[in-house]
Protein backbone atom coordinates (compact mmCIF):
# COMPACT_ATOMS: atom_id res chain seq x y z
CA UNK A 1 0.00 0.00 0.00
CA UNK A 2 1.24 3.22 -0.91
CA UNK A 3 0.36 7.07 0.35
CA UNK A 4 -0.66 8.38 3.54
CA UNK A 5 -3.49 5.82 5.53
CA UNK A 6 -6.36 6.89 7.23
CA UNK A 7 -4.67 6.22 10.50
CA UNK A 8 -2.22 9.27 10.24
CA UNK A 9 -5.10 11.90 11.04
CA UNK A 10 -8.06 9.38 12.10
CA UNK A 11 -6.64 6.85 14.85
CA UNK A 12 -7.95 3.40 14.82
CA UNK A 13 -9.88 3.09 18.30
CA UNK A 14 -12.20 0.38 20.28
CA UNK A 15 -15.37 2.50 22.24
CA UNK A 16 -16.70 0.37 25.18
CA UNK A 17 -20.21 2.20 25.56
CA UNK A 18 -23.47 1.56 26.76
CA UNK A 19 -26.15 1.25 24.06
CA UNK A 20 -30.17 2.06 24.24
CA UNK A 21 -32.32 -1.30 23.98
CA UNK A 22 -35.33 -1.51 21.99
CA UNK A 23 -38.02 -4.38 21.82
CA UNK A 24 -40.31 -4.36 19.05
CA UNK A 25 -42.47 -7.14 19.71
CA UNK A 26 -44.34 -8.43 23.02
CA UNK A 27 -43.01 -9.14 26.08
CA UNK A 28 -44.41 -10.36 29.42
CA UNK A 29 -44.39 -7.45 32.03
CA UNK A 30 -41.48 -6.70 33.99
CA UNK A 31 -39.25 -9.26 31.78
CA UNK A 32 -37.95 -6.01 30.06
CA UNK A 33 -34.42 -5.56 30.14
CA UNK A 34 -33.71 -2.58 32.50
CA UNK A 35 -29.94 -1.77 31.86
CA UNK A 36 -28.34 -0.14 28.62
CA UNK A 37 -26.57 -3.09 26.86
CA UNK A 38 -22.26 -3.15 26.90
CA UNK A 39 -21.22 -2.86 23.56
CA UNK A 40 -17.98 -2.48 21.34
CA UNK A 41 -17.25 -0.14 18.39
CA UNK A 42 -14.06 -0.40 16.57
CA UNK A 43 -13.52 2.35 14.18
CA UNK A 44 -11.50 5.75 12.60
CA UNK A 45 -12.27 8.36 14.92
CA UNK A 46 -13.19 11.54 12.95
CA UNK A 47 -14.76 13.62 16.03
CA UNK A 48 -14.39 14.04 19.36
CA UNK A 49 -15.55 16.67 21.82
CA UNK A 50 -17.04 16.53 24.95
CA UNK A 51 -20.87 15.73 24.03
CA UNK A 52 -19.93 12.76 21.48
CA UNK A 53 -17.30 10.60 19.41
CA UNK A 54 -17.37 9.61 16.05
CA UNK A 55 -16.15 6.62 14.45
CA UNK A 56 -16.37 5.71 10.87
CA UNK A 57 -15.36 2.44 8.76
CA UNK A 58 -14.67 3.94 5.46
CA UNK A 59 -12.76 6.68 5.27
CA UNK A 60 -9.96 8.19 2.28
CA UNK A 61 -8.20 11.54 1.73
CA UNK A 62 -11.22 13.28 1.20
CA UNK A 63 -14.30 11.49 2.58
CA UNK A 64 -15.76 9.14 5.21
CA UNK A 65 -18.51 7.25 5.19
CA UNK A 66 -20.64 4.10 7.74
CA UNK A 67 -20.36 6.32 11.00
CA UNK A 68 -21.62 6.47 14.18
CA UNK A 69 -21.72 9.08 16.99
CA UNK A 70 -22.11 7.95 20.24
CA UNK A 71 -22.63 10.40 23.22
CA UNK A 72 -19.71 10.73 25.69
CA UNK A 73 -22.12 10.24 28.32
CA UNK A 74 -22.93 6.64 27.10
CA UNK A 75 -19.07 5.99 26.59
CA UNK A 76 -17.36 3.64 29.33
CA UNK A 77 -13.78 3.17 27.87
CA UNK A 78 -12.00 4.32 24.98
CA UNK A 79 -8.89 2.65 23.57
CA UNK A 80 -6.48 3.78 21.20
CA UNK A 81 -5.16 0.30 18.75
CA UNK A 82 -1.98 0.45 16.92
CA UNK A 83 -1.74 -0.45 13.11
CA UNK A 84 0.79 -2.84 12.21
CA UNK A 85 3.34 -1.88 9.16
């Protein structure tokens, strides 16, 4: 691979956060789950501020595309990953 990656300005990252839950079909009462669900994004982080991050799979000199933005307030851990040359 030649040129600059996406990693130079966008660092690869892992977001531990806490996702919404939604049921869309009928449950029994009080068998709803209760908690936010643990989840893991892996991603180019494109934003960052102190309301949200953004992560993003696609990504060249120019564009990015298949994002998400996940409120800081739902975000338990994030972790910077290393590419390997």
């Amino acid at each position: 691979m030649t040129g600059d990656t996406p990693s130079k300005d966008h660092p690869l990252v892992e977001v531990a956060w806490y996702d919404a839950i939604e049921v869309n079909d009928w449950q029994d009462m009080g068998s709803f789950p209760n908690k936010p669900m643990l989840s893991w994004s892996v991603g180019y982080l494109v934003a960052e501020d102190e309301f949200a991050i953004t992560l993003v799979s696609l990504v060249n000199k120019h564009h990015w595309s298949l994002g998400i933005t996940i409120p800081m307030g739902m975000v338990d851990e994030i972790r910077y990953l290393r590419v390997k040359k």
